[in-house]
C-alpha atoms as a PDB file:
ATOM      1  CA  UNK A   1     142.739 138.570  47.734  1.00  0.00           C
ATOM      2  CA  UNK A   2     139.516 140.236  49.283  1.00  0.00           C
ATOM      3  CA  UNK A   3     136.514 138.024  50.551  1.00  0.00           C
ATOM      4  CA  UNK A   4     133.150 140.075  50.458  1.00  0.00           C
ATOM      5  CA  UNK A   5     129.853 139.901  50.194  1.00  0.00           C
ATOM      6  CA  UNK A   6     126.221 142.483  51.044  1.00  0.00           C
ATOM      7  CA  UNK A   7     124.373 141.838  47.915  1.00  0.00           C
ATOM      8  CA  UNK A   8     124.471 137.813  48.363  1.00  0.00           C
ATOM      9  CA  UNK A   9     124.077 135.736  50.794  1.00  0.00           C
ATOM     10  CA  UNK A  10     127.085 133.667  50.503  1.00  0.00           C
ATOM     11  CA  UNK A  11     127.798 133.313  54.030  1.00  0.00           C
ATOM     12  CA  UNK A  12     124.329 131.154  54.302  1.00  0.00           C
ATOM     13  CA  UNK A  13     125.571 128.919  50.831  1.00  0.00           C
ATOM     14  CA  UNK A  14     128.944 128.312  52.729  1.00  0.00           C
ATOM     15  CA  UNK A  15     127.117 127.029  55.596  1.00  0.00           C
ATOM     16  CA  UNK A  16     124.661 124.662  53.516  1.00  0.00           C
ATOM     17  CA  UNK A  17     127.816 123.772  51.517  1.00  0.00           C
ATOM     18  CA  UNK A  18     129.618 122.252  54.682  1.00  0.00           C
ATOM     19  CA  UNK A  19     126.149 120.850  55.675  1.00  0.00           C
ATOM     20  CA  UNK A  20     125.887 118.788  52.689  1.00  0.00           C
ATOM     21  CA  UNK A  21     129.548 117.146  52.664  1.00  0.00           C
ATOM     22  CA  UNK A  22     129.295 116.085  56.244  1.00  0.00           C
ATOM     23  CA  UNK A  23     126.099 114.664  55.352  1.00  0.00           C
ATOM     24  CA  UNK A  24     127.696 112.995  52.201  1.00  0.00           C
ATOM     25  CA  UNK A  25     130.613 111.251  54.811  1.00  0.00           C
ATOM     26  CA  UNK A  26     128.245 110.155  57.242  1.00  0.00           C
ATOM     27  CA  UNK A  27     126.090 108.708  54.220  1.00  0.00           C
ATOM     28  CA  UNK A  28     129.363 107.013  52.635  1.00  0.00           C
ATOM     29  CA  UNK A  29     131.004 106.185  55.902  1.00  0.00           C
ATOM     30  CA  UNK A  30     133.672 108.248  55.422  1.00  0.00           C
ATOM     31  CA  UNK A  31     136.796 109.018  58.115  1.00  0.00           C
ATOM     32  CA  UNK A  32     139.386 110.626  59.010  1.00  0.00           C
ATOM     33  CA  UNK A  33     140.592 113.995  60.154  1.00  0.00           C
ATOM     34  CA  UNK A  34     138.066 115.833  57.236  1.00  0.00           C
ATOM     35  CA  UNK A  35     135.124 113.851  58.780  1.00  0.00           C
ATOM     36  CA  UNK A  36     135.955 115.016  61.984  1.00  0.00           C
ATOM     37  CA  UNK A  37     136.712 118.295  61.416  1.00  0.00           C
ATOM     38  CA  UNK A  38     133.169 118.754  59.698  1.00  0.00           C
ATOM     39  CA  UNK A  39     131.518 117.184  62.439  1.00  0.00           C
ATOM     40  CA  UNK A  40     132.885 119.670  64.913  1.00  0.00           C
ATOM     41  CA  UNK A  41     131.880 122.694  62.688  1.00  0.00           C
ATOM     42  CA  UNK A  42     127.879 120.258  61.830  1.00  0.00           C
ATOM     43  CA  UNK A  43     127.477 120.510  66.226  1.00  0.00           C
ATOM     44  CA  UNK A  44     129.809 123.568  67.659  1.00  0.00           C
ATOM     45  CA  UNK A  45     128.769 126.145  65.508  1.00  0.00           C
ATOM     46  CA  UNK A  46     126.506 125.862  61.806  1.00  0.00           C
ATOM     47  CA  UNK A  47     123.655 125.396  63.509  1.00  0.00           C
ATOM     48  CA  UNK A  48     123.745 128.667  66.082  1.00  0.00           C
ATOM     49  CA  UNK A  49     125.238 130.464  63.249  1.00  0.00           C
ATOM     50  CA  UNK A  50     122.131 129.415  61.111  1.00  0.00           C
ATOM     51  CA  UNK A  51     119.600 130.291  63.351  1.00  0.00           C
ATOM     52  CA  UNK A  52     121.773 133.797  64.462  1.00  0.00           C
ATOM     53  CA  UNK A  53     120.933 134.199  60.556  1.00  0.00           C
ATOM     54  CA  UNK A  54     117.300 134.011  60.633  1.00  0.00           C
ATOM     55  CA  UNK A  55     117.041 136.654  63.984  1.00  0.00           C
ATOM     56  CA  UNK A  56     119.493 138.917  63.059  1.00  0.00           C
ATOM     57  CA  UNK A  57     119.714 139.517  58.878  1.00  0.00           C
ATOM     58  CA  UNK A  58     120.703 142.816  59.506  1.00  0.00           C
ATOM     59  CA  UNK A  59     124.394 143.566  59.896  1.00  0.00           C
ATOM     60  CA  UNK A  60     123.577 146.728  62.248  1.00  0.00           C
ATOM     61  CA  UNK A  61     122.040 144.847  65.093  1.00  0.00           C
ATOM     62  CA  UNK A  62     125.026 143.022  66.134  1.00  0.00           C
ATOM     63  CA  UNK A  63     128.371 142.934  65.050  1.00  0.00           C
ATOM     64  CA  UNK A  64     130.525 139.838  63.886  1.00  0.00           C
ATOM     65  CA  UNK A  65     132.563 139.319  67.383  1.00  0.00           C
ATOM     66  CA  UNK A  66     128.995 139.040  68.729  1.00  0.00           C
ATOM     67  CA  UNK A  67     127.538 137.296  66.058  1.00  0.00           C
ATOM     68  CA  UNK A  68     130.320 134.276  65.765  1.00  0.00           C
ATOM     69  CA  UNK A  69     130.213 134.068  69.705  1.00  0.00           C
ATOM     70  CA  UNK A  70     126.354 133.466  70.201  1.00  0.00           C
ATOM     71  CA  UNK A  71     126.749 130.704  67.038  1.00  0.00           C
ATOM     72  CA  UNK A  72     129.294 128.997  69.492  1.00  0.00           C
ATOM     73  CA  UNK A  73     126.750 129.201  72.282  1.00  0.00           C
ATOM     74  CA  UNK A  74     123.471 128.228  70.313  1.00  0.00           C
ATOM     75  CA  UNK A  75     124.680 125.575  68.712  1.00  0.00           C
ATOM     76  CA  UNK A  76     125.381 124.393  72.391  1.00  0.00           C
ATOM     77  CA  UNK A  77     121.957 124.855  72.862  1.00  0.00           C
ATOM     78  CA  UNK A  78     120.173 124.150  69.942  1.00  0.00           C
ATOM     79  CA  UNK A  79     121.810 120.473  69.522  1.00  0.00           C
ATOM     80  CA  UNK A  80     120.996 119.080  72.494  1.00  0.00           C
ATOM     81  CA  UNK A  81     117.452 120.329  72.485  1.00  0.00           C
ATOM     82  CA  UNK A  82     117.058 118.352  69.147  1.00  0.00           C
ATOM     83  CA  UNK A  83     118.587 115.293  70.964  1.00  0.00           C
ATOM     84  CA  UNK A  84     116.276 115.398  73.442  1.00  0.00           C
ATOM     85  CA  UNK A  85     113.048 115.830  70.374  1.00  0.00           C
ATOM     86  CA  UNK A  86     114.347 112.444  68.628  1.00  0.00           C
ATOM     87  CA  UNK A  87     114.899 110.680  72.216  1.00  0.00           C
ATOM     88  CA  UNK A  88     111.009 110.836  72.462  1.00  0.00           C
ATOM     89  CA  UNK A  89     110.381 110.272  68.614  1.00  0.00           C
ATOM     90  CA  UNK A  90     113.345 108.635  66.119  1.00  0.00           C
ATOM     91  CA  UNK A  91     115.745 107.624  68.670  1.00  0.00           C
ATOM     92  CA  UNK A  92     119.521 109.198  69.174  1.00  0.00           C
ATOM     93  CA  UNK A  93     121.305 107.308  66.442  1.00  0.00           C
ATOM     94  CA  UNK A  94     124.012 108.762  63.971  1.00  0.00           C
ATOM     95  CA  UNK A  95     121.635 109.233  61.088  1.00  0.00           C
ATOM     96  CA  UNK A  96     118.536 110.726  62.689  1.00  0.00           C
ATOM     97  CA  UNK A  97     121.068 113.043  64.511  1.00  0.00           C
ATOM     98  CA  UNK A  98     122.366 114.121  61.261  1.00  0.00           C
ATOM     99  CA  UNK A  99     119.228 114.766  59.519  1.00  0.00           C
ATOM    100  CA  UNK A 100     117.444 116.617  62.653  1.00  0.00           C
ATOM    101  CA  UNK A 101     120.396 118.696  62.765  1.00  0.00           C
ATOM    102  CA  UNK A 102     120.643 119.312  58.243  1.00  0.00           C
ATOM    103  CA  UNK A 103     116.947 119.966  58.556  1.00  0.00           C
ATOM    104  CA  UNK A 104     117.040 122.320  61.517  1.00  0.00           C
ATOM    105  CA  UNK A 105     120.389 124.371  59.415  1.00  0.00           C
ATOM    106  CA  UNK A 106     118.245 123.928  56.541  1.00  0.00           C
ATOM    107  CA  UNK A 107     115.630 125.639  57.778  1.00  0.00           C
ATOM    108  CA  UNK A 108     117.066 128.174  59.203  1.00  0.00           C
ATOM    109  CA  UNK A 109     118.991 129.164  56.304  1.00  0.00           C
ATOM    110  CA  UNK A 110     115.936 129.466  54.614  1.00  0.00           C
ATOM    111  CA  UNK A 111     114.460 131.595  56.790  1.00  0.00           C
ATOM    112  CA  UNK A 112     117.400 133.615  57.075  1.00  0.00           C
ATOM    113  CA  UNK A 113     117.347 134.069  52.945  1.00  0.00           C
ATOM    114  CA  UNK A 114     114.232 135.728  53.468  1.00  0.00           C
ATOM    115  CA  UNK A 115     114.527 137.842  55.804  1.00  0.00           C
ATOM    116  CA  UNK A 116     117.616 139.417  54.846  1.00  0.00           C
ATOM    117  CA  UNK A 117     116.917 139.460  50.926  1.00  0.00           C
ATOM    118  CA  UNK A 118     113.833 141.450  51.788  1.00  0.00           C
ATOM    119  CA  UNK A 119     115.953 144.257  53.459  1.00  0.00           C
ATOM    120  CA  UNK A 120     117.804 147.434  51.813  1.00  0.00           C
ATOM    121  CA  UNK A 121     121.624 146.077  49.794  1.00  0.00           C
ATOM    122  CA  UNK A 122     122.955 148.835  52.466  1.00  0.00           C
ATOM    123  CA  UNK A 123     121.210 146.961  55.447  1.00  0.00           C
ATOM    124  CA  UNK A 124     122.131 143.655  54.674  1.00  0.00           C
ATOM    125  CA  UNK A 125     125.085 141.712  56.979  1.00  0.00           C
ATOM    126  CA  UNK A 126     128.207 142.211  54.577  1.00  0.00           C
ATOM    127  CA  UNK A 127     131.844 141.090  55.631  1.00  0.00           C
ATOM    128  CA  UNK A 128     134.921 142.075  53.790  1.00  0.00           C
ATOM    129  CA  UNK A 129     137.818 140.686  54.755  1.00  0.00           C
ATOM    130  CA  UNK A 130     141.567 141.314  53.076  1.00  0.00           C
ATOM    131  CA  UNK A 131     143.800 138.783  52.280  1.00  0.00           C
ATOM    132  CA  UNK A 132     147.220 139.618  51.846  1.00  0.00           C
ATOM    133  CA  UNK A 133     150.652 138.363  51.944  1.00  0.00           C
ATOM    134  CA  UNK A 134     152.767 141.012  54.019  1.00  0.00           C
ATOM    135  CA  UNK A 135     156.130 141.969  53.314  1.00  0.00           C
ATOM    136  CA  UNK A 136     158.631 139.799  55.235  1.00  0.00           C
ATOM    137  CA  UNK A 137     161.431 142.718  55.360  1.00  0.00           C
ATOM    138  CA  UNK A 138     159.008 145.158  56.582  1.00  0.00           C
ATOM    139  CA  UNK A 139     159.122 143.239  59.893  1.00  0.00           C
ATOM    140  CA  UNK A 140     161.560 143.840  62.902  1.00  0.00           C
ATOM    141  CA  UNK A 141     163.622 140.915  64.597  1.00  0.00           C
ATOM    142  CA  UNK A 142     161.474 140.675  67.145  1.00  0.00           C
ATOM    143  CA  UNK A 143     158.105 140.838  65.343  1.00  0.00           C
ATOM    144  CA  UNK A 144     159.787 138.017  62.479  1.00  0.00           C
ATOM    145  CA  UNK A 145     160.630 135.386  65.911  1.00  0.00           C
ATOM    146  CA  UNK A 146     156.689 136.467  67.148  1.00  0.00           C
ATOM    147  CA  UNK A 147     155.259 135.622  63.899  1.00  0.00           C
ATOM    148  CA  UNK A 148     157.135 132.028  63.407  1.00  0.00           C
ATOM    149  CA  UNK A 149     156.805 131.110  67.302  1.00  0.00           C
ATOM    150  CA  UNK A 150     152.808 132.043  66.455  1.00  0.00           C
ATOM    151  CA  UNK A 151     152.555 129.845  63.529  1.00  0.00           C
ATOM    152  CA  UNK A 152     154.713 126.884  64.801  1.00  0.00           C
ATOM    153  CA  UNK A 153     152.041 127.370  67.820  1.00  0.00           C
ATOM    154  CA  UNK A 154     149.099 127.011  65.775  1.00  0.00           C
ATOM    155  CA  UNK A 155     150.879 123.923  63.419  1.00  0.00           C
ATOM    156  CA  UNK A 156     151.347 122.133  66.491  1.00  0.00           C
ATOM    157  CA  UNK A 157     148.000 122.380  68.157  1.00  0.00           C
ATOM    158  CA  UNK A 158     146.375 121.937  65.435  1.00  0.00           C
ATOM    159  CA  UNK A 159     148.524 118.553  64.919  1.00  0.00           C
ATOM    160  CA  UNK A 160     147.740 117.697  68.368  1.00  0.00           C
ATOM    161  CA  UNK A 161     144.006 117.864  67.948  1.00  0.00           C
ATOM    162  CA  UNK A 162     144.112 115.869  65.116  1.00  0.00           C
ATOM    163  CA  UNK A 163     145.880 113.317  66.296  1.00  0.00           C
ATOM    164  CA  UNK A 164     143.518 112.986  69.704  1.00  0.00           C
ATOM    165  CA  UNK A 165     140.749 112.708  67.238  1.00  0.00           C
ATOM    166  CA  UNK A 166     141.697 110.629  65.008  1.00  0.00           C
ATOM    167  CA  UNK A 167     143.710 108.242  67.161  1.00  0.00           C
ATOM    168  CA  UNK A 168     141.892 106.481  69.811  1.00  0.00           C
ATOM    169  CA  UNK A 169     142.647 106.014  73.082  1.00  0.00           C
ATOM    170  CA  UNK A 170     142.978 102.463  74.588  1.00  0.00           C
ATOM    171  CA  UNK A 171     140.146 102.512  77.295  1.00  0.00           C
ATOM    172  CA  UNK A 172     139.718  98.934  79.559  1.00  0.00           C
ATOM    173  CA  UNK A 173     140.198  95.772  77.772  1.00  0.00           C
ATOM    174  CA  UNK A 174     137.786  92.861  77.951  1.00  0.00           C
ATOM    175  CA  UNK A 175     136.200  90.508  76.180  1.00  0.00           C
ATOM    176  CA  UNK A 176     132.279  89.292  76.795  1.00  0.00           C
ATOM    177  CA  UNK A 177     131.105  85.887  76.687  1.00  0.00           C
ATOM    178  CA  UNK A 178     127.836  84.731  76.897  1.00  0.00           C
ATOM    179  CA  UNK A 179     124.837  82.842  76.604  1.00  0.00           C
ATOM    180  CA  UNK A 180     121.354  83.087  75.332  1.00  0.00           C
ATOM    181  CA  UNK A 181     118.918  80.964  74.587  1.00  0.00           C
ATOM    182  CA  UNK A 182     117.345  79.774  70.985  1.00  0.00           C
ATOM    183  CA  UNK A 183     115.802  82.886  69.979  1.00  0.00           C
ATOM    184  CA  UNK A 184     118.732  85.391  71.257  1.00  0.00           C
ATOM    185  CA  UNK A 185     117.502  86.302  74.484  1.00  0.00           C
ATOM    186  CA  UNK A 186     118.736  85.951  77.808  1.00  0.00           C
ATOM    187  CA  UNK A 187     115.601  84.862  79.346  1.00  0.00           C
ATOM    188  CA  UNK A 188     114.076  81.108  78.554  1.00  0.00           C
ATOM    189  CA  UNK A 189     117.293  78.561  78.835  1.00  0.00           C
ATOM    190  CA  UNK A 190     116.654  75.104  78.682  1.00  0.00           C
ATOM    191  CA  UNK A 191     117.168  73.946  82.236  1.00  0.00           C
ATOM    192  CA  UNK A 192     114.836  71.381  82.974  1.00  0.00           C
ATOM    193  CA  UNK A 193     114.710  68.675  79.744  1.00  0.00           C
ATOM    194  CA  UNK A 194     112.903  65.446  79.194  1.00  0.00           C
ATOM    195  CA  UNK A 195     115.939  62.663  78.439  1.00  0.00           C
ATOM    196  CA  UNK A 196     116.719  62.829  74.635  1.00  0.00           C
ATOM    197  CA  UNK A 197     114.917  65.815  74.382  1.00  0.00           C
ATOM    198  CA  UNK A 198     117.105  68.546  72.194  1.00  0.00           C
ATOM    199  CA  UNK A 199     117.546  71.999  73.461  1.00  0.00           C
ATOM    200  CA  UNK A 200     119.582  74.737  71.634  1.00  0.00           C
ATOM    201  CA  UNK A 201     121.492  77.474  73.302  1.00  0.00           C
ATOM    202  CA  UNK A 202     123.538  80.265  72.131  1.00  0.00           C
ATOM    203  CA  UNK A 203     126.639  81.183  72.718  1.00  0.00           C
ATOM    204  CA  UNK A 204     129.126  84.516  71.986  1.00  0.00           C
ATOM    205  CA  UNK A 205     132.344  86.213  72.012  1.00  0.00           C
ATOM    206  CA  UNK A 206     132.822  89.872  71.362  1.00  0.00           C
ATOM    207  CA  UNK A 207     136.641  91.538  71.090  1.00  0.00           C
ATOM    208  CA  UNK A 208     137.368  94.730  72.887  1.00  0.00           C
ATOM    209  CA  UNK A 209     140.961  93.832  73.710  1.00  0.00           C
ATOM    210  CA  UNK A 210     142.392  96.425  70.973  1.00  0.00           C
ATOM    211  CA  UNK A 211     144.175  93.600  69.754  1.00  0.00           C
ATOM    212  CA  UNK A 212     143.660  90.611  67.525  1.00  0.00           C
ATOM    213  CA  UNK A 213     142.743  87.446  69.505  1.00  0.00           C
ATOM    214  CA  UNK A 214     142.328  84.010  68.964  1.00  0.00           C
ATOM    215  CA  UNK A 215     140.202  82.318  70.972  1.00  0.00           C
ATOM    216  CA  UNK A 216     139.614  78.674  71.778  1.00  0.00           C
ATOM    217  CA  UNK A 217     135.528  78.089  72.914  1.00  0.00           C
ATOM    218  CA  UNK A 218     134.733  74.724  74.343  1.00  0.00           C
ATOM    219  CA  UNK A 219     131.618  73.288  75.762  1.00  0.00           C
ATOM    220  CA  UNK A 220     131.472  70.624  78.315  1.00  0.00           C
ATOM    221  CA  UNK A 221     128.658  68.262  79.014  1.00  0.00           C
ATOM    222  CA  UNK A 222     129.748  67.702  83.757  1.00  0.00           C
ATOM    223  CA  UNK A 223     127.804  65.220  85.034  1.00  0.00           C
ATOM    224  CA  UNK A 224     127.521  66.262  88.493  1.00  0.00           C
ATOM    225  CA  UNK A 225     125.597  64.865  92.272  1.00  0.00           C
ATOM    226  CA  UNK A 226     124.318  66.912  95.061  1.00  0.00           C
ATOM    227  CA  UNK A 227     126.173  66.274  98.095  1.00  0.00           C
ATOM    228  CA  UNK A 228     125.137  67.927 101.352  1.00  0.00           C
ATOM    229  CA  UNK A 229     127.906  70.310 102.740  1.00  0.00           C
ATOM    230  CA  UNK A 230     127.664  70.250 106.731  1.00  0.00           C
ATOM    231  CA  UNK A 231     129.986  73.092 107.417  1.00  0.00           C
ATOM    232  CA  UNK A 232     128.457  75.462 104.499  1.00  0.00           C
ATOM    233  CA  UNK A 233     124.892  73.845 105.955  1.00  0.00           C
ATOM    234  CA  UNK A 234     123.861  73.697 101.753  1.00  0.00           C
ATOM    235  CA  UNK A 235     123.658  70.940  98.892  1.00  0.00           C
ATOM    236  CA  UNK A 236     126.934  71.751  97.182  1.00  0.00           C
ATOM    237  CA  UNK A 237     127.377  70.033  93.247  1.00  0.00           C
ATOM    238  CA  UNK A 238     130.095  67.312  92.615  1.00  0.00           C
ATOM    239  CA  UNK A 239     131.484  66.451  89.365  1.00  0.00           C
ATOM    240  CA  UNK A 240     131.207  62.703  88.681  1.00  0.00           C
ATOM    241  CA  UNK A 241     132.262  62.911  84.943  1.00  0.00           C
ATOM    242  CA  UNK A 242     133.234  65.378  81.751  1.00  0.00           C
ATOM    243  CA  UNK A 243     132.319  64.920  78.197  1.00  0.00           C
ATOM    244  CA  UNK A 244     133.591  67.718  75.630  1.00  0.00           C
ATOM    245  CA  UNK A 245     130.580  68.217  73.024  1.00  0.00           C
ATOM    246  CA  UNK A 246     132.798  70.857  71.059  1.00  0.00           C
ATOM    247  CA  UNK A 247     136.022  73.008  70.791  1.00  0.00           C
ATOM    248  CA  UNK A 248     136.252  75.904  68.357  1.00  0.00           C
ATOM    249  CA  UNK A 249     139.086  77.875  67.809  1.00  0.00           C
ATOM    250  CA  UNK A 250     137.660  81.807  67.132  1.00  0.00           C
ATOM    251  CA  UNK A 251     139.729  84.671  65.811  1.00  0.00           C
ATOM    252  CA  UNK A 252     138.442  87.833  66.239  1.00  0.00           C
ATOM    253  CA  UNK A 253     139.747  91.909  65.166  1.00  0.00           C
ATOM    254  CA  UNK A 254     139.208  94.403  67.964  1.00  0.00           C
ATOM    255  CA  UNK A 255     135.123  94.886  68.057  1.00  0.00           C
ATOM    256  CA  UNK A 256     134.467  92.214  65.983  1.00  0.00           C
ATOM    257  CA  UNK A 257     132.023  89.181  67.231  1.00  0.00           C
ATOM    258  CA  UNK A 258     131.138  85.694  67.162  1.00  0.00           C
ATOM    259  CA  UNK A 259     127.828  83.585  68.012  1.00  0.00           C
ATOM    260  CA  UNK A 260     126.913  80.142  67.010  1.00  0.00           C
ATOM    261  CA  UNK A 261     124.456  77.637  68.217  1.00  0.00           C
ATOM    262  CA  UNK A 262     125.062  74.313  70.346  1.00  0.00           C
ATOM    263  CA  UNK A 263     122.371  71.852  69.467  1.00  0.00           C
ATOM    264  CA  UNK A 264     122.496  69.131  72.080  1.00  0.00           C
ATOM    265  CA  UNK A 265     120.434  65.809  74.044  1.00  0.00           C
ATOM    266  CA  UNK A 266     120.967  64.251  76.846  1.00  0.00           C
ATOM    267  CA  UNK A 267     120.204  60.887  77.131  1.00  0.00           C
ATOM    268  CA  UNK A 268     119.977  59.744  80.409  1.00  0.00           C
ATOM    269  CA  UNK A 269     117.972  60.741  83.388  1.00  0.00           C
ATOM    270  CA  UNK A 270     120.199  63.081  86.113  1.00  0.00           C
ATOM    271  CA  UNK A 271     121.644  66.525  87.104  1.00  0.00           C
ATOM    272  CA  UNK A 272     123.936  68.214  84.721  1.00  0.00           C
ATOM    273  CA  UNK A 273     125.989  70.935  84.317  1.00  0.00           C
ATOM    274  CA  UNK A 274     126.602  72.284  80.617  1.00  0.00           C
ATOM    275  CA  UNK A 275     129.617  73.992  80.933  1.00  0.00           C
ATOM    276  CA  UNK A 276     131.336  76.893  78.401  1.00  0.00           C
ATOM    277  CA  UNK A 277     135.039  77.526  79.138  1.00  0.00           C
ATOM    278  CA  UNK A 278     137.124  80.074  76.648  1.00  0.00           C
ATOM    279  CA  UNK A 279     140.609  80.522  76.633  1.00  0.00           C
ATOM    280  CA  UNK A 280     142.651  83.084  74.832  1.00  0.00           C
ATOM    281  CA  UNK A 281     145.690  82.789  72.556  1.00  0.00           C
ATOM    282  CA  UNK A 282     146.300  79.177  72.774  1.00  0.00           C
ATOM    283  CA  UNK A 283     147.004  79.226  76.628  1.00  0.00           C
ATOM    284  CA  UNK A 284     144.949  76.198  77.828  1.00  0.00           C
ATOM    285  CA  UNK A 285     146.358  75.833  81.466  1.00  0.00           C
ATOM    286  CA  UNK A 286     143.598  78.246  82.637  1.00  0.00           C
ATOM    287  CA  UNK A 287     139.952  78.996  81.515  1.00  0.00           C
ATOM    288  CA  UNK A 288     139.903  83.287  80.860  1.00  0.00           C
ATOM    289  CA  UNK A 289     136.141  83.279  81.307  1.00  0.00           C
ATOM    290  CA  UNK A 290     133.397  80.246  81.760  1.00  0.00           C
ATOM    291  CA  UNK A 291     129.793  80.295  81.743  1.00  0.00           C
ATOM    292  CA  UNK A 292     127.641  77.360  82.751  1.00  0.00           C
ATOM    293  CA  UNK A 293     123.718  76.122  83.234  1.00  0.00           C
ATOM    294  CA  UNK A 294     122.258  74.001  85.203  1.00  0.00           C
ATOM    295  CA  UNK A 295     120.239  71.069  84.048  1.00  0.00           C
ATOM    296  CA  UNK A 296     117.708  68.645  85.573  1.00  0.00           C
ATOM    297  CA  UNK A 297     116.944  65.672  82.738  1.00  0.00           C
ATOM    298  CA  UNK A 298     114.110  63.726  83.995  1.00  0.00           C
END
């Protein structure tokens, strides 16, 4: 089997074609180890190859050891120089990164089209490459155990790679809880309230335990006094009673989230503490995180 081309570009369609079906699995949400393997070719090297196209069309000016090794090292380049562009325009998100980098091969390509269809056939870059299977008894012991050590090499890290890319690795688990106020912010809570006045707060739970959880969210109404602490020389609060507003049991997949609003009044005139407590796979013997606000009805 011999690969070749001079006459066409197909080098440049190959590139454009690879372009496209990453640009496809990032538009369908697509993974896996095809996704990934794309998007290492889309950053480490179409781009520098693409634009190695457009300044050298010729296949005299450098040759292809040259030519694949400054792709490698444009690319590294190129892409974060386009990062930094949408930074100050788009924003760095998946899909403008995509796009600035398709339009950037795009271009490119097209440029490179040009220039090298306007040369001499016998100028233009041209690759021929030979594809054979060799005979297996024309090899010697040692070169038969050199050739399947080799390819058990190459099996193996190539199995390796996948699997680190494909398979992620459990980083710290935690899980945040918190508060916001009525219109999602962290900012305006309601902390001073006329009596029977309703406030609303928010509250969440996101999962980054790598594990399923089920969580149990309650929300406590203290009501508490001021008492002046000698020895801490401060006004330090005691609880004088509890009410429980609400208890919610929550179960959440690894990333997955939960809000939901408290609507609540108090009634009668004092200092309050409203009080979140969430505990995690049924264990109720100890709060895993609480969250609380202080409030003066008057």
């Amino acid at each position: 089997m011999r690969i070749h081309f001079r006459e066409k570009p197909h080098d440049l369609l190959v590139i454009l074609i690879s372009s496209i079906l990453l640009v496809i699995a990032v538009a369908l949400a697509a993974s896996g180890p095809l996704r990934i393997a794309l998007g290492l070719l889309f950053i480490l090297f179409l781009p520098g190859y693409a634009l190695i196209a457009a300044l050298f069309p010729s296949g005299k000016e450098i040759d292809w050891i040259e030519r694949v090794a400054l792709s490698f090292g444009l690319s590294i380049a190129v892409v974060p120089l386009l990062g930094l562009l949408l930074n100050y325009t788009w924003g760095i998100f998946e899909p403008t990164t995509v796009a600035a980098i398709f339009i950037f091969i795009l271009l490119m390509c097209g440029a490179a089209y040009y220039r090298r269809m306007r040369l001499p056939v016998d100028e233009r870059l041209a690759l021929t490459v030979d594809l054979a299977i060799p005979d297996w008894e024309e090899y010697s012991t040692l070169d038969k155990v050199l050739t399947i050590a080799l390819v058990i090499s190459i099996i193996t890290a190539v199995s390796v790679l996948v699997y680190a890319l494909t398979v992620p690795r459990v980083g710290e688990r935690f899980t945040e809880f918190y508060i916001l106020d009525e219109s999602g912010m962290a900012e305006d809570y309601p902390t001073s309230l006329n009596a029977t006045e309703n406030a609303t707060v928010i509250i969440g739970v996101a999962n980054h335990e790598f594990a399923n959880v089920s969580y149990t969210v309650r929300k406590d109404l203290v009501t508490i006094q001021w008492v002046y602490n000698t020895s801490a020389e401060r006004d330090e609060p005691v609880e004088i009673s509890r009410v429980t507003l609400h208890e919610e049991i929550v179960i959440l997949d690894h990333e997955d989230m939960w809000e939901a609003s408290l609507n609540f009044s108090i009634a009668d005139v004092g200092d309050y503490k409203l009080e979140f407590l969430l505990y995690k796979d049924g264990d109720m013997s100890e709060a895993y995180n609480s969250l609380h606000l202080w409030i003066d009805v008057h």
